[in-house]
C-alpha atoms as a PDB file:
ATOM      1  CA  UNK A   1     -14.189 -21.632 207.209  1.00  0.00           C
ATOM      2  CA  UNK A   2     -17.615 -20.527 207.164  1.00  0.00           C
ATOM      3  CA  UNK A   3     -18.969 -18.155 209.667  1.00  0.00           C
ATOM      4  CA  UNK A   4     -22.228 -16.823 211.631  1.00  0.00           C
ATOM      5  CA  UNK A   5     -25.437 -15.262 209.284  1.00  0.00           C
ATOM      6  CA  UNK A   6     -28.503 -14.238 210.102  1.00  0.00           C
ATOM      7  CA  UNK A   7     -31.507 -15.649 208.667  1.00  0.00           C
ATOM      8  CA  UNK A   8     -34.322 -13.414 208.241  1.00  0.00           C
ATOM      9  CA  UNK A   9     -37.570 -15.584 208.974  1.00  0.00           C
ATOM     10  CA  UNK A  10     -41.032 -15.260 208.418  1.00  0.00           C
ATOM     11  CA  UNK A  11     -43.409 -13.604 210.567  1.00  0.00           C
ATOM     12  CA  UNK A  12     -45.369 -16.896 212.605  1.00  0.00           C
ATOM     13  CA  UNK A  13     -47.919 -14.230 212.971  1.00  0.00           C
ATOM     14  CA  UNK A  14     -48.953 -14.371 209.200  1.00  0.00           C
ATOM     15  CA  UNK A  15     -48.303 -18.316 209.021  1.00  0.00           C
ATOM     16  CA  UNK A  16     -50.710 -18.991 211.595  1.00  0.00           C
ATOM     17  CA  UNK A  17     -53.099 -16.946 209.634  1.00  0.00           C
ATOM     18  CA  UNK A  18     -52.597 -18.933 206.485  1.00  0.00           C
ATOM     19  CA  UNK A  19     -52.465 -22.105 208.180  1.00  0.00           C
ATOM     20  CA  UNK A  20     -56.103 -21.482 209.771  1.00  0.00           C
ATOM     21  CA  UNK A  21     -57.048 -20.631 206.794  1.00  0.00           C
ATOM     22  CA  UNK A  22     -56.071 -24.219 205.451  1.00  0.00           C
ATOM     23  CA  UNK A  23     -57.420 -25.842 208.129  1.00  0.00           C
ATOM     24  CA  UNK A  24     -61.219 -24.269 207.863  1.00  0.00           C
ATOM     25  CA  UNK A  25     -61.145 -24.988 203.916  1.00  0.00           C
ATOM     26  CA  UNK A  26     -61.173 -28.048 204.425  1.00  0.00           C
ATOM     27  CA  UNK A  27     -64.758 -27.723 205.676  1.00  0.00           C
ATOM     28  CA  UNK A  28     -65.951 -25.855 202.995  1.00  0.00           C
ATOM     29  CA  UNK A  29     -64.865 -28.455 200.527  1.00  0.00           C
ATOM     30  CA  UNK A  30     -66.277 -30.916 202.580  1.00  0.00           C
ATOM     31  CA  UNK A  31     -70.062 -29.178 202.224  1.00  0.00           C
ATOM     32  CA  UNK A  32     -69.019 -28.790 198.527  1.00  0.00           C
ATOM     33  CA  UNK A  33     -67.831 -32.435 198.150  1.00  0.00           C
ATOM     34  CA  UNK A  34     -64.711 -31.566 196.800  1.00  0.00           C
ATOM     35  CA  UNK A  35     -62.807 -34.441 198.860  1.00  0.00           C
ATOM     36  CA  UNK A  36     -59.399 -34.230 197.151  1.00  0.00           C
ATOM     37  CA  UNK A  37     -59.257 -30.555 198.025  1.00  0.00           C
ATOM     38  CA  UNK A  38     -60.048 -31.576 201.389  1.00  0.00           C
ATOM     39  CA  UNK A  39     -56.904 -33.937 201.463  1.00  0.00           C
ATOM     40  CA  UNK A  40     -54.742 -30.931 199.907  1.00  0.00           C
ATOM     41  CA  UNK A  41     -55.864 -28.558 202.255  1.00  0.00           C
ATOM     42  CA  UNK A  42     -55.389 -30.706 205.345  1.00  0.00           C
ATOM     43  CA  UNK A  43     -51.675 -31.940 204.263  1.00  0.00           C
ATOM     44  CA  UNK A  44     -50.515 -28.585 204.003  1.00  0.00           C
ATOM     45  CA  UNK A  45     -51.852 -27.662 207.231  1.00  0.00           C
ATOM     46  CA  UNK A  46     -50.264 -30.375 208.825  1.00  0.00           C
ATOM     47  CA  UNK A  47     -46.934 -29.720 206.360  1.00  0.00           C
ATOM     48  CA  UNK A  48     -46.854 -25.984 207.820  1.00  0.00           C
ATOM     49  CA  UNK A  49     -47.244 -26.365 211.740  1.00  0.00           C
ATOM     50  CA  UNK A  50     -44.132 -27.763 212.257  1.00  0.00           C
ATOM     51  CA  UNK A  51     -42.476 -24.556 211.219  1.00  0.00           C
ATOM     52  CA  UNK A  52     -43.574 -22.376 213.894  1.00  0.00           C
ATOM     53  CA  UNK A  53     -41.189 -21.708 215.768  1.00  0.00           C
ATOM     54  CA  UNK A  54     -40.408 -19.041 218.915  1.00  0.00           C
ATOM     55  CA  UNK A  55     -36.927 -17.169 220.134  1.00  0.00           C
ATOM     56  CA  UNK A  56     -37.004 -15.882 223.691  1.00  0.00           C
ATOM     57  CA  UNK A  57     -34.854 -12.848 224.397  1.00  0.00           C
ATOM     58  CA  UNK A  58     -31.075 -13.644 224.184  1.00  0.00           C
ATOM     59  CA  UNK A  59     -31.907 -17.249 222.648  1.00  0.00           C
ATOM     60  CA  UNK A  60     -30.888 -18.259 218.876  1.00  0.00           C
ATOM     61  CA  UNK A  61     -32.116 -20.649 216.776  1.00  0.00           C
ATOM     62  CA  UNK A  62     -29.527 -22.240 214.468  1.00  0.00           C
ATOM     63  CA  UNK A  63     -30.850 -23.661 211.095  1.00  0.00           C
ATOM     64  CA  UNK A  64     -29.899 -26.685 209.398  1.00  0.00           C
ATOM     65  CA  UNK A  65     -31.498 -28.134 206.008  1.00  0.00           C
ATOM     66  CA  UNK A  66     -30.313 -31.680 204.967  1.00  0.00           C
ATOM     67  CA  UNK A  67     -27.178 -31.164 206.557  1.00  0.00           C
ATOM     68  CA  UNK A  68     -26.663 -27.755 205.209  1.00  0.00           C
ATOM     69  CA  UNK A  69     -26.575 -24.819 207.591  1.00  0.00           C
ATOM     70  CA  UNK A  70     -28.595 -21.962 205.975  1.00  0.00           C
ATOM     71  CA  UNK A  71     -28.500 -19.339 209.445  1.00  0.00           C
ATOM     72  CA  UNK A  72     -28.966 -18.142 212.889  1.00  0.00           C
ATOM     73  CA  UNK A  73     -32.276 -16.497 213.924  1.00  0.00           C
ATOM     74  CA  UNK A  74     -31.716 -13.910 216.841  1.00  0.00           C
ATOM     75  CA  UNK A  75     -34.242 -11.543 216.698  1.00  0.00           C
ATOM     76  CA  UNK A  76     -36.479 -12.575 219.506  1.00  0.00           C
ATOM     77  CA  UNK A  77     -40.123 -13.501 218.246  1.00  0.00           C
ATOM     78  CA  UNK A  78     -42.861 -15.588 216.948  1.00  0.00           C
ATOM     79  CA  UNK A  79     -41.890 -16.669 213.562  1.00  0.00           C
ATOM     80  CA  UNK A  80     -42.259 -19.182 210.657  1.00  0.00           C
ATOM     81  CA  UNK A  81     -39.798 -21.535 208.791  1.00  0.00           C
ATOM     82  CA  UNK A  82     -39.135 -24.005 206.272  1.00  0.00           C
ATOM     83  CA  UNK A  83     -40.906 -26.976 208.249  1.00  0.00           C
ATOM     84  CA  UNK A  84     -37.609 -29.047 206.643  1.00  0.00           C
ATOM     85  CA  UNK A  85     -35.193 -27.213 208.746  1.00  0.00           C
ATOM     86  CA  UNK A  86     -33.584 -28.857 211.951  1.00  0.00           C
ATOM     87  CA  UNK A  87     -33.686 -26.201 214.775  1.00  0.00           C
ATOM     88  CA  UNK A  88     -30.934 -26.227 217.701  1.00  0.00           C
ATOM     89  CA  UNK A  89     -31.043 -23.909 220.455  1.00  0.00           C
ATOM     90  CA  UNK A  90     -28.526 -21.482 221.647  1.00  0.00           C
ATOM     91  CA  UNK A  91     -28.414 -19.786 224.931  1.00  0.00           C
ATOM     92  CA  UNK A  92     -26.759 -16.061 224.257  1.00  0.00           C
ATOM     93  CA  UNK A  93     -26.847 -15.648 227.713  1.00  0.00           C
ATOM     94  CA  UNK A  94     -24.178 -14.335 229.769  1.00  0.00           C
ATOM     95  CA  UNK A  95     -22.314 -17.364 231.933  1.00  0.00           C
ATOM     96  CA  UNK A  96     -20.975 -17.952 234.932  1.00  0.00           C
ATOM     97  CA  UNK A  97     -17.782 -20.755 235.580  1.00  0.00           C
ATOM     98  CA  UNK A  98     -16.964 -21.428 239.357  1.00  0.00           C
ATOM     99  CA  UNK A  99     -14.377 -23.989 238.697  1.00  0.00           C
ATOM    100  CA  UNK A 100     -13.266 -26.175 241.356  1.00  0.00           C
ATOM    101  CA  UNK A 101      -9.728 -25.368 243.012  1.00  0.00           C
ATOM    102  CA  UNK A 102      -7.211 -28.063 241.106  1.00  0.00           C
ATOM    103  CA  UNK A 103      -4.200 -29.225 242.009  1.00  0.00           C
ATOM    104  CA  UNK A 104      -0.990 -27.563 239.823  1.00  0.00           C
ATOM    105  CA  UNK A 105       1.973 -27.117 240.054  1.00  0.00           C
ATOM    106  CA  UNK A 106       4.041 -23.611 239.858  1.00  0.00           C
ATOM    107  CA  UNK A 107       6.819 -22.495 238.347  1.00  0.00           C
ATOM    108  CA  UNK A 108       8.966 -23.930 241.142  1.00  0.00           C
ATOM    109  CA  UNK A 109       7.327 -27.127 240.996  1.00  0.00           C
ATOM    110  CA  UNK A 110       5.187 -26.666 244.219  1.00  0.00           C
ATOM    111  CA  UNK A 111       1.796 -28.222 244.735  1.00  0.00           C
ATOM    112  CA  UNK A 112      -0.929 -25.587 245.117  1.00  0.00           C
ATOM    113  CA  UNK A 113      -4.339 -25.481 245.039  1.00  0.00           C
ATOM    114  CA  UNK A 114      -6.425 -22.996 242.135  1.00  0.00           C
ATOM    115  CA  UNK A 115      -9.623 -22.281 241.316  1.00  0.00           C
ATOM    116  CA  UNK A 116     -11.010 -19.594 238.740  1.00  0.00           C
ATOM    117  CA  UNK A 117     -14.411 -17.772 238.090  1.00  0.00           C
ATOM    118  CA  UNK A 118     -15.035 -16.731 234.722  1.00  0.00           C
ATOM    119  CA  UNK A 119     -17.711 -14.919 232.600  1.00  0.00           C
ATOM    120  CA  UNK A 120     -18.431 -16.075 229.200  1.00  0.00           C
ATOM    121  CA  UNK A 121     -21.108 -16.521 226.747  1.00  0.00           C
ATOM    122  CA  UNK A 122     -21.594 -17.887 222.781  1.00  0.00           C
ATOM    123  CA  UNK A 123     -20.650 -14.998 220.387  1.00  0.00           C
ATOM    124  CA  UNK A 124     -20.674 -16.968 216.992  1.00  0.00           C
ATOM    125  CA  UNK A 125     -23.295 -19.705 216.685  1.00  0.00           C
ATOM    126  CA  UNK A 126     -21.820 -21.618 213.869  1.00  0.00           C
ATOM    127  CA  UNK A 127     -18.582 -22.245 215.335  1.00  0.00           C
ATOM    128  CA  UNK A 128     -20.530 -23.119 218.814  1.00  0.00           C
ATOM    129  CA  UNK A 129     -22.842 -25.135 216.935  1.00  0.00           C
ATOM    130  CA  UNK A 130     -20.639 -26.880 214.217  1.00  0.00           C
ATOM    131  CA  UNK A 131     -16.604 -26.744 215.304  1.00  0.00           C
ATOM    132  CA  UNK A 132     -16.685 -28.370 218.565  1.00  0.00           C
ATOM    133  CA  UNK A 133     -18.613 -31.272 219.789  1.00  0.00           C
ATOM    134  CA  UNK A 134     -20.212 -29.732 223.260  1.00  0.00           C
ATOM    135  CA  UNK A 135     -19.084 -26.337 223.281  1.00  0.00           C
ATOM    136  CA  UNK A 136     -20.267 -26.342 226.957  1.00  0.00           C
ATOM    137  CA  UNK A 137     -17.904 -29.230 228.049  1.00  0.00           C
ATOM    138  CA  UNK A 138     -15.460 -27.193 225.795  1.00  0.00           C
ATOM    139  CA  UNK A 139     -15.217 -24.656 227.811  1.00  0.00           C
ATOM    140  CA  UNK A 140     -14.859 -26.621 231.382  1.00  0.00           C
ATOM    141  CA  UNK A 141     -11.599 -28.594 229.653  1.00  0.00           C
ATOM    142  CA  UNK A 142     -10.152 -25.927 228.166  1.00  0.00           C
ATOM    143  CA  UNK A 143     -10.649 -23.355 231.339  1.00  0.00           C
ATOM    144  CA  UNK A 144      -8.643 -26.297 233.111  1.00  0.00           C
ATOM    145  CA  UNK A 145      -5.755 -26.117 230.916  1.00  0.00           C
ATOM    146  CA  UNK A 146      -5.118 -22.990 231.062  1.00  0.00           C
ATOM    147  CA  UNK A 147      -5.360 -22.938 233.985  1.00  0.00           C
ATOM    148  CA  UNK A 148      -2.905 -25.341 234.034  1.00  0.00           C
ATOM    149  CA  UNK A 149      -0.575 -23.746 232.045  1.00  0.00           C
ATOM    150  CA  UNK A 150      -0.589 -19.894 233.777  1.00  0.00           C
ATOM    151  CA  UNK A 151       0.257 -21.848 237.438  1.00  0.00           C
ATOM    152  CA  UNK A 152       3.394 -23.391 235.391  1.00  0.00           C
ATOM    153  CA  UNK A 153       4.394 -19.901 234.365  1.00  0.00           C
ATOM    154  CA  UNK A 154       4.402 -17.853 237.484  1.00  0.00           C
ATOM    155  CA  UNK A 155       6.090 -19.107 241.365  1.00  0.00           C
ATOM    156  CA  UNK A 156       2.883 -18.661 243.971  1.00  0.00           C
ATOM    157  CA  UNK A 157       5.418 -15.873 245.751  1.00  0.00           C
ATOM    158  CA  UNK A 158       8.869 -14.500 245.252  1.00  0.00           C
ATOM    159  CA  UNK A 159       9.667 -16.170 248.738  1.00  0.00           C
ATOM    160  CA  UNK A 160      12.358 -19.006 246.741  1.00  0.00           C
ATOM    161  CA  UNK A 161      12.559 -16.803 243.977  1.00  0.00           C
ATOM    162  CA  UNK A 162      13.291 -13.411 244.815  1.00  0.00           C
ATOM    163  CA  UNK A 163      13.946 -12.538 241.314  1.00  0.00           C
ATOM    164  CA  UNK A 164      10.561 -12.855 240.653  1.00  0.00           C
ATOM    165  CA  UNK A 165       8.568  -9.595 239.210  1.00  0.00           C
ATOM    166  CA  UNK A 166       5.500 -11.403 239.008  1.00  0.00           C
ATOM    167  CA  UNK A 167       3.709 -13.665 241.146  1.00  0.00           C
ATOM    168  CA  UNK A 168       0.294 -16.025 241.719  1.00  0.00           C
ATOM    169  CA  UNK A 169      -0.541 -14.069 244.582  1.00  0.00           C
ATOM    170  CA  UNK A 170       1.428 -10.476 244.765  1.00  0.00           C
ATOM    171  CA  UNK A 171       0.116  -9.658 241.228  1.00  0.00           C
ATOM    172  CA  UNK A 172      -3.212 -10.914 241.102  1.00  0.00           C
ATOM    173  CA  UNK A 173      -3.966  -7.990 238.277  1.00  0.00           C
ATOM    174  CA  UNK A 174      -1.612  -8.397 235.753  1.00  0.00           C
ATOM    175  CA  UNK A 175      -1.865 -12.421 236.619  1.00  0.00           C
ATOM    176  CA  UNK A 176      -5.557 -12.255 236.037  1.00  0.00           C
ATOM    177  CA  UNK A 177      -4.827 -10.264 232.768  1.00  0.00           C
ATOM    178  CA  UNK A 178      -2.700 -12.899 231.089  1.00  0.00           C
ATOM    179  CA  UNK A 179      -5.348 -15.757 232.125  1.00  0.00           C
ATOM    180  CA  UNK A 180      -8.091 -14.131 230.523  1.00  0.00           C
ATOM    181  CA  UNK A 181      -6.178 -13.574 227.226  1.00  0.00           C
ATOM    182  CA  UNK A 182      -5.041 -17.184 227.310  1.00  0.00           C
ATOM    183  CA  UNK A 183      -8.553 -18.515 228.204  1.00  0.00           C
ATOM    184  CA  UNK A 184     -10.184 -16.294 225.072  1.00  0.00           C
ATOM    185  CA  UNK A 185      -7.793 -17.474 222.807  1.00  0.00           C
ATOM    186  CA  UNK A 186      -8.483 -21.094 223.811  1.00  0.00           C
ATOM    187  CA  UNK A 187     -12.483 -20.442 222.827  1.00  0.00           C
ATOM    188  CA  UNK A 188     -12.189 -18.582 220.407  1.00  0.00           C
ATOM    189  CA  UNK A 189     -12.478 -21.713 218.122  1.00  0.00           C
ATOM    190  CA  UNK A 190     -15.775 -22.440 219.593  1.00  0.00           C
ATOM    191  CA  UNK A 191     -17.051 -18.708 219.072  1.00  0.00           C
ATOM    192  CA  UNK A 192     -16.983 -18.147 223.094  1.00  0.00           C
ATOM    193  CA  UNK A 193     -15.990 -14.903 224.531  1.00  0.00           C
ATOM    194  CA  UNK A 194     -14.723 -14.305 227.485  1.00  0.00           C
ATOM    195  CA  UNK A 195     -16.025 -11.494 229.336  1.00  0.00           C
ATOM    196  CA  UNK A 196     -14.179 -11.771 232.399  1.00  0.00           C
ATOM    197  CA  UNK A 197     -11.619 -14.793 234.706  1.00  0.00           C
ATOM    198  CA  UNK A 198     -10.282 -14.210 237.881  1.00  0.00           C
ATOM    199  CA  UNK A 199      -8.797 -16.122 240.350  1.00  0.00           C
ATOM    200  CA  UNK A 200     -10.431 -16.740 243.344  1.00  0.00           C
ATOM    201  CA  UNK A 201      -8.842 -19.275 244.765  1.00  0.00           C
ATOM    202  CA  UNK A 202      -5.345 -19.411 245.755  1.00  0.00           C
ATOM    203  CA  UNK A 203      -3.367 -21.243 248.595  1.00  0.00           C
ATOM    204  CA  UNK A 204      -0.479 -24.397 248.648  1.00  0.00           C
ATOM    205  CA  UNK A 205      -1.575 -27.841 248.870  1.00  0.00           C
ATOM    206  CA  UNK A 206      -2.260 -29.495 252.292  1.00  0.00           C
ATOM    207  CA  UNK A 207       0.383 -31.467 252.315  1.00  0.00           C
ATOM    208  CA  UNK A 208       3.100 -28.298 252.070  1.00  0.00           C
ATOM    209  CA  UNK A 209       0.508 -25.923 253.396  1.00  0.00           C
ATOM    210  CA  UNK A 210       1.919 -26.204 256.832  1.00  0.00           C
ATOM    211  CA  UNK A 211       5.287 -26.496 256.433  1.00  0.00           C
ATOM    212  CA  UNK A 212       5.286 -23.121 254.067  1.00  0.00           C
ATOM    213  CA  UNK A 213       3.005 -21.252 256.472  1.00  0.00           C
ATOM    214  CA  UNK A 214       5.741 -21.653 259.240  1.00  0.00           C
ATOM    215  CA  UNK A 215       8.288 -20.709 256.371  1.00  0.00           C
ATOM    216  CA  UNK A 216       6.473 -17.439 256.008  1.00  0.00           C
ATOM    217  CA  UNK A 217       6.059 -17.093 259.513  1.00  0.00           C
ATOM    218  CA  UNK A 218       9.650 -17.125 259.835  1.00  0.00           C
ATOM    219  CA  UNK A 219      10.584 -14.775 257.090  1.00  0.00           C
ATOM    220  CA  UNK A 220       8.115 -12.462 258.776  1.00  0.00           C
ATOM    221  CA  UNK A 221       9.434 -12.787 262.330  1.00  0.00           C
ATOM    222  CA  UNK A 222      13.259 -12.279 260.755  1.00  0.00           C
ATOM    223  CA  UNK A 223      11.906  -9.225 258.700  1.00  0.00           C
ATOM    224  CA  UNK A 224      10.517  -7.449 261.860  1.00  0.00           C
ATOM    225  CA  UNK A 225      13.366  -8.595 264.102  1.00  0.00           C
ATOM    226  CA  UNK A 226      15.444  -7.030 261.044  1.00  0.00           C
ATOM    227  CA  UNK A 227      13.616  -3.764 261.386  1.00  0.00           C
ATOM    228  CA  UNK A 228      13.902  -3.502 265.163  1.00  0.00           C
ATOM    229  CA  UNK A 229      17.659  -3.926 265.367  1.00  0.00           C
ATOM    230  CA  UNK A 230      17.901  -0.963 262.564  1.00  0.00           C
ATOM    231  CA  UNK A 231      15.714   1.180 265.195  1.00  0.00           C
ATOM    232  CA  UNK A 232      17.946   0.104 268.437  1.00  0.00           C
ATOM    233  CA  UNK A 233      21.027   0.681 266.937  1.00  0.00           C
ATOM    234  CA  UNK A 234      19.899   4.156 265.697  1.00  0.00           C
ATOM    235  CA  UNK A 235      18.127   5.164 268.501  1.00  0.00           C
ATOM    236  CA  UNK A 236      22.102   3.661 270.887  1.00  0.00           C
ATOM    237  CA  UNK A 237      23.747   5.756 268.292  1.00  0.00           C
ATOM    238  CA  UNK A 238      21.434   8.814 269.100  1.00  0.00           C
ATOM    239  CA  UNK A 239      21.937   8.779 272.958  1.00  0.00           C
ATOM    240  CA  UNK A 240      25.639   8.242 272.766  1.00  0.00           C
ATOM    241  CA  UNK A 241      25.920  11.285 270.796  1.00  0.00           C
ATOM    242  CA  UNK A 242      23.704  13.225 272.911  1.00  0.00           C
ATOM    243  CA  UNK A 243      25.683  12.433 276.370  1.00  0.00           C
ATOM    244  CA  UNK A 244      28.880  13.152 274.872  1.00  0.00           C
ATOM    245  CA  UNK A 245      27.291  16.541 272.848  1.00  0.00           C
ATOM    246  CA  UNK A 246      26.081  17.828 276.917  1.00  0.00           C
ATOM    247  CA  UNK A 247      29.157  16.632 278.583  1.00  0.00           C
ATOM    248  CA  UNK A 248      26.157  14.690 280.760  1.00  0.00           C
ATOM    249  CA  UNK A 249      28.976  11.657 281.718  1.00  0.00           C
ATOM    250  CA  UNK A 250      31.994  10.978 280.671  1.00  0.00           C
ATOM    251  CA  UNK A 251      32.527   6.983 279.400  1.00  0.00           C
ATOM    252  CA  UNK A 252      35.644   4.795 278.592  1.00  0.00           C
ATOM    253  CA  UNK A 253      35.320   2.365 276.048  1.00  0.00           C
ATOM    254  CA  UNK A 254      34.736  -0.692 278.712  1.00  0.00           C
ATOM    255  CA  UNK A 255      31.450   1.236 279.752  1.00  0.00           C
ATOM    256  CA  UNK A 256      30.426   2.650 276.301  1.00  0.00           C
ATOM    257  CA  UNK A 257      30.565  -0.995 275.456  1.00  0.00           C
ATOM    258  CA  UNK A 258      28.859  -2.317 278.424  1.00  0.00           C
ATOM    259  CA  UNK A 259      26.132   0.654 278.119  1.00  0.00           C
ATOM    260  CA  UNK A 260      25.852  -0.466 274.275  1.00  0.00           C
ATOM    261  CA  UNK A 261      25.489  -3.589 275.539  1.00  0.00           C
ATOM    262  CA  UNK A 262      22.363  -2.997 277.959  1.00  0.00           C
ATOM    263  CA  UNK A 263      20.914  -0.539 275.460  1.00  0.00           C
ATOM    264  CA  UNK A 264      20.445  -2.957 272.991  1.00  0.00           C
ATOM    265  CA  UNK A 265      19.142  -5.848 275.138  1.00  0.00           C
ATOM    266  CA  UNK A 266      16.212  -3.258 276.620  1.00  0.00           C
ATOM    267  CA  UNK A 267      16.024  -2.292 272.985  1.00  0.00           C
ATOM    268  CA  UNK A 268      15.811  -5.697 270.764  1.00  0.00           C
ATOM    269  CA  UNK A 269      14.457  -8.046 274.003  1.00  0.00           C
ATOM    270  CA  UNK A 270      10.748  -9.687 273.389  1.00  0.00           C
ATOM    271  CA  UNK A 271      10.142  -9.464 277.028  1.00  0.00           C
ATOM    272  CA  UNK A 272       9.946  -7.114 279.428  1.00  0.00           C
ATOM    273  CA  UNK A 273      13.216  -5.915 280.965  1.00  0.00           C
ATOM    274  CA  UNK A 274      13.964  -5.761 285.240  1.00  0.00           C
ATOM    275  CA  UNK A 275      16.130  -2.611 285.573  1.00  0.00           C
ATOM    276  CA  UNK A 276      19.146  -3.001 288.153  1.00  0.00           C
ATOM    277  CA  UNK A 277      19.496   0.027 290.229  1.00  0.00           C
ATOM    278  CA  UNK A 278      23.214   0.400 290.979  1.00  0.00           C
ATOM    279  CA  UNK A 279      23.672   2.295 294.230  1.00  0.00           C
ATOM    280  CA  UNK A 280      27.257   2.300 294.325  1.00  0.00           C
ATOM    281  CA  UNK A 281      29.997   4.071 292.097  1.00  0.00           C
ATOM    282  CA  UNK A 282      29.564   4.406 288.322  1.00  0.00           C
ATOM    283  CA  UNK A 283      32.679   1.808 288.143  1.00  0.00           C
ATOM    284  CA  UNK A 284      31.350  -0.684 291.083  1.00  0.00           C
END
């Protein structure tokens, strides 16, 4: 497989000089009827302009001669070249990919929506150049399909799999991580590298969307119901022990249970609570 070289042109500086210099002889053999210099003179002035050639900072010019490739000029400049070769320009410019969000599917099979942002630019010219047709389109197929291919890998939360260590949107580092690596290994055969892929869009497809935002609502509403009832029963437990400890009352089991009881409705209730003064007896 061949690879990138540099190709050391030139200076245009120097071939402008000579060709000016062709172009005014011309007029000397003119006055000096010397007509087939004239001709010579003229021909190779015309031969040479087509080899000037300029590279703009973080551009490359890849050369080509009769379908050979003989190197990549990157020094910036103004510079001279076989007027044979065919010159095609390559951006070395940084990148930036703002994919649309596509519709995948996760490791669980849901629908969701993705969408990635990546950094990227050409590294090696030849393989850019020579081992893919449109590097540029290259790179928007093969960002899909890996995207594609990390969604498949990973559930989009450890809600139906609670198993799950790693997830589309709990571990957006180590997720972004393994896209990266699987998006530079996908371009490396077009010489791309990949300075940096995130996600930065994330969320289920509209037609689930709903019915998986009341799922989480739910878990979340049994979560913090969970945690409340661990906080009433602690805090029942507590003033049990402290009105038996100072001998405040003494309780049978009937109203242990029934003060239980009330304690953990005022504790656990989502609405306010009425208190019920009782005026009589503590067993009326």
């Amino acid at each position: 497989m061949k690879e990138e070289k540099l190709f050391k042109p030139m200076p245009g500086y120097l071939a402008i000089i000579i060709i000016l210099l062709l172009i005014g002889l011309p007029v000397w053999a003119i006055v000096t009827y010397q007509m087939i210099w004239t001709i010579i003179f003229i021909v190779l002035a015309v031969f040479g302009l087509p080899g000037i050639t300029v590279v703009n900072p973080n551009e490359s010019k890849v050369l080509v001669l009769f379908g050979a490739y003989k190197g990549t000029i990157k020094e910036n400049g103004f510079w001279w070249t076989n007027p044979f070769f065919v010159k095609k320009n390559i951006s070395l410019r940084a990148r930036n990919l703002d994919s649309d969000p596509i519709k995948v599917n996760d490791k669980l099979g849901n629908p969701i929506m993705i969408g990635v942002v990546m950094v990227w630019r050409v590294k090696d010219t030849y393989k850019a150049a020579f081992d893919v047709d449109d590097y540029t389109m290259f790179v928007d197929i093969q960002n899909e399909a890996a995207i594609r291919k990390l969604a498949g890998r990973y559930p989009y939360d450890n809600l139906e799999d609670e198993n799950a260590h790693l997830t589309l949107r709990s571990s957006s580092e180590e997720v972004n991580t393994m896209l990266e690596q699987e998006i530079t290994e996908r371009l490396e055969i077009a010489g791309i590298e990949v300075m940096e892929a995130r996600i930065n869009y994330l969320a289920y497809a509209k037609e689930i969307a709903g019915a998986m935002l009341k799922r989480q609502q739910a878990s979340a509403i049994v979560a913090a119901r969970t945690k409340i009832v661990e906080g009433a029963v602690g805090m029942v437990e507590m003033a049990l022990n402290e009105l038996s400890k100072k001998k405040i009352i003494e309780l049978d089991e009937e109203k242990e249970a029934a003060m239980v009881s009330n304690l953990m409705v005022v504790l656990t209730s989502d609405k306010d609570i009425s208190p019920v003064v009782n005026t009589g007896t503590l067993y009326q």
